[in-house]
C-alpha atoms as a PDB file:
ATOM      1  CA  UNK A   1       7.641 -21.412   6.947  1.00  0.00           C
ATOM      2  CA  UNK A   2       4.967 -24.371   6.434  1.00  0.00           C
ATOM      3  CA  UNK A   3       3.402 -25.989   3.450  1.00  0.00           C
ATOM      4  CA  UNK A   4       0.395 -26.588   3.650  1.00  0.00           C
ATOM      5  CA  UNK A   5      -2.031 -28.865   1.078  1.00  0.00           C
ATOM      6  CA  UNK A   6      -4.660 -26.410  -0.587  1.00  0.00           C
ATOM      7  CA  UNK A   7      -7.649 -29.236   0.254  1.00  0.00           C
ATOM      8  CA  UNK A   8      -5.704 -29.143   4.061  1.00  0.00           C
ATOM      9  CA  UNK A   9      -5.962 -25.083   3.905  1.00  0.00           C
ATOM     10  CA  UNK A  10      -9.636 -25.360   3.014  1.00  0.00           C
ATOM     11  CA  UNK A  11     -10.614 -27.095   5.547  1.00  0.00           C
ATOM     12  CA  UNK A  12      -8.513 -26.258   8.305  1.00  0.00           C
ATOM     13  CA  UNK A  13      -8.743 -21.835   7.114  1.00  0.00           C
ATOM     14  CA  UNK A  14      -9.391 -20.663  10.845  1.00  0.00           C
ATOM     15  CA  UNK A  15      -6.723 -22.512  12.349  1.00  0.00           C
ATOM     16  CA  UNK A  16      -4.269 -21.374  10.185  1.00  0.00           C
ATOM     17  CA  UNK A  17      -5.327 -18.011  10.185  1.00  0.00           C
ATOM     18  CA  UNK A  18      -4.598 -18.530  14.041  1.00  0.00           C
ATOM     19  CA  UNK A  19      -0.807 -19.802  13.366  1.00  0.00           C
ATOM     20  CA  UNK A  20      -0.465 -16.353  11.223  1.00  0.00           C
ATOM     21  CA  UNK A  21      -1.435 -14.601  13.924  1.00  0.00           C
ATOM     22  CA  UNK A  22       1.067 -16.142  16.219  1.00  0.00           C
ATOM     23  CA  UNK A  23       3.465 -14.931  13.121  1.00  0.00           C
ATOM     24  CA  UNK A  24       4.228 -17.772  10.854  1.00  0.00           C
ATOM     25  CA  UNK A  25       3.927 -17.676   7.535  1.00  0.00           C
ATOM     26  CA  UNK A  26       2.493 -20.466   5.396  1.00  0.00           C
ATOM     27  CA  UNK A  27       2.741 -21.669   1.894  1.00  0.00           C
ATOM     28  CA  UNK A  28      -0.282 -22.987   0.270  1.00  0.00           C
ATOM     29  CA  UNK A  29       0.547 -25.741  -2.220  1.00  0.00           C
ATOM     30  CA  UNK A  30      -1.099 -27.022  -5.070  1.00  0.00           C
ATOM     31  CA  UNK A  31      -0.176 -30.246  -7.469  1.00  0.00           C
ATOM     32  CA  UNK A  32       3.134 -29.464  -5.994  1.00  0.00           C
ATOM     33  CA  UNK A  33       3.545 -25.835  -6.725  1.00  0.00           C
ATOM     34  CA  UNK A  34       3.038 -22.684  -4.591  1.00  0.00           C
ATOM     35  CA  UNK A  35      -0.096 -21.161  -5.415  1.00  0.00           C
ATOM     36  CA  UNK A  36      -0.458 -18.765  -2.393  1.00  0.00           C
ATOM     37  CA  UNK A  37       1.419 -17.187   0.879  1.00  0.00           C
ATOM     38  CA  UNK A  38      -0.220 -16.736   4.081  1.00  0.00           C
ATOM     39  CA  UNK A  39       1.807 -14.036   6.060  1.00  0.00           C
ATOM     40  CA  UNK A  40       1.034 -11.533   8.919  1.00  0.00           C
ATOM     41  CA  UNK A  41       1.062  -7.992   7.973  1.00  0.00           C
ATOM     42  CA  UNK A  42       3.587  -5.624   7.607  1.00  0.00           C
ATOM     43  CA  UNK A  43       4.106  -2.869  10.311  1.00  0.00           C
ATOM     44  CA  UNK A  44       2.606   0.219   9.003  1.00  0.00           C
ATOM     45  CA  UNK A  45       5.384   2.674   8.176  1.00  0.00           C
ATOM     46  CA  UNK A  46       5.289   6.284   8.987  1.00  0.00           C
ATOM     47  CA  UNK A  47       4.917   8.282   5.728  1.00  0.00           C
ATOM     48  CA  UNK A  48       8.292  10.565   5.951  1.00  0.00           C
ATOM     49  CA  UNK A  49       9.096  10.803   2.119  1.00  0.00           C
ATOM     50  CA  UNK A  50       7.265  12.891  -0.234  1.00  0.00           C
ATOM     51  CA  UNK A  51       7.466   9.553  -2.463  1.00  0.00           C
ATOM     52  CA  UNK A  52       4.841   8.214  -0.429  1.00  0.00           C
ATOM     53  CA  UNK A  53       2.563  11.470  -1.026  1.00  0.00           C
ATOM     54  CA  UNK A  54       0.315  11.846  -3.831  1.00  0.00           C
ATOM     55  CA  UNK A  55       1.379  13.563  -6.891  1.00  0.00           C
ATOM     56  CA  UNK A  56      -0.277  17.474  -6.036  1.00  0.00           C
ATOM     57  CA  UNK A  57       0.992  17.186  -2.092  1.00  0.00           C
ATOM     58  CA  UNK A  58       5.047  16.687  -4.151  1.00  0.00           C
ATOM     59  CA  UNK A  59       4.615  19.676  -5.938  1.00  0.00           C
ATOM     60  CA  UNK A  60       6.758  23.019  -5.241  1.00  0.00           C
ATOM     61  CA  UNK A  61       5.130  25.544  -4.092  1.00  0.00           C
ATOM     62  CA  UNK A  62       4.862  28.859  -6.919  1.00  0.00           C
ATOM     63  CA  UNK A  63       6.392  31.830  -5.005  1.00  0.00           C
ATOM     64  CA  UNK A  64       4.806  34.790  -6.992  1.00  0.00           C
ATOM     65  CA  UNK A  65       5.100  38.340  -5.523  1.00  0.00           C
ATOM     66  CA  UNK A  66       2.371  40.910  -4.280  1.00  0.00           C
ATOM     67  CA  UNK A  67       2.720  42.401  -7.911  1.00  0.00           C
ATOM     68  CA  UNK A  68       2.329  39.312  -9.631  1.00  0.00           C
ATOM     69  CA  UNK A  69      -0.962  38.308  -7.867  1.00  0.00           C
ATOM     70  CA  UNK A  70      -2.311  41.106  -8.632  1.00  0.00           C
ATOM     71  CA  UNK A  71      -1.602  40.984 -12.117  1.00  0.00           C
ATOM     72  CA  UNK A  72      -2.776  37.814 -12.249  1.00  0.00           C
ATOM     73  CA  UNK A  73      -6.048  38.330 -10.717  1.00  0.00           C
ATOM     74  CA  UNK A  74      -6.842  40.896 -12.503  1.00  0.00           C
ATOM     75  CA  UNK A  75      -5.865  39.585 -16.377  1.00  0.00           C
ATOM     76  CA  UNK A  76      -9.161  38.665 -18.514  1.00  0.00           C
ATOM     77  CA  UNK A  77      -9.828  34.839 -18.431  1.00  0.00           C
ATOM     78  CA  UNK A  78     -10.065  33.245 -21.626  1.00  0.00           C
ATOM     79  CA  UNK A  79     -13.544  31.867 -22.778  1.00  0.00           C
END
């Protein structure tokens, strides 16, 4: 990991950019204290837990029988 000046990562942006690329990361400083992070990305992970689903795709499915749909359908909807 580098430190870099934040007047330095102004002017100097696309070559840094480059160095992330190659897969350092880089710490952008200012008056001393870390203000920013340049990093590459993250692989991508393959969405295998219902965690990472959104909140209708989680839900259980409602096993009703034949009967039950029926009735259902067929009960007067409240206006």
């Amino acid at each position: 990991m580098r430190n870099v000046i934040a007047s330095h990562a102004r002017a100097q942006l696309l070559k840094l950019l480059d160095s992330v690329e190659a897969g350092e990361t880089i710490t952008i400083m200012r008056r001393g204290k870390a203000i920013a992070v340049l990093a590459p990305p993250r692989p991508a992970r393959e969405k295998s837990s219902t965690r990472d689903l959104p909140p209708r795709a989680r839900r259980k499915p409602v096993v009703m029988s034949e009967e039950e749909i029926l009735l259902a359908a067929n009960r007067p909807r409240p206006r």
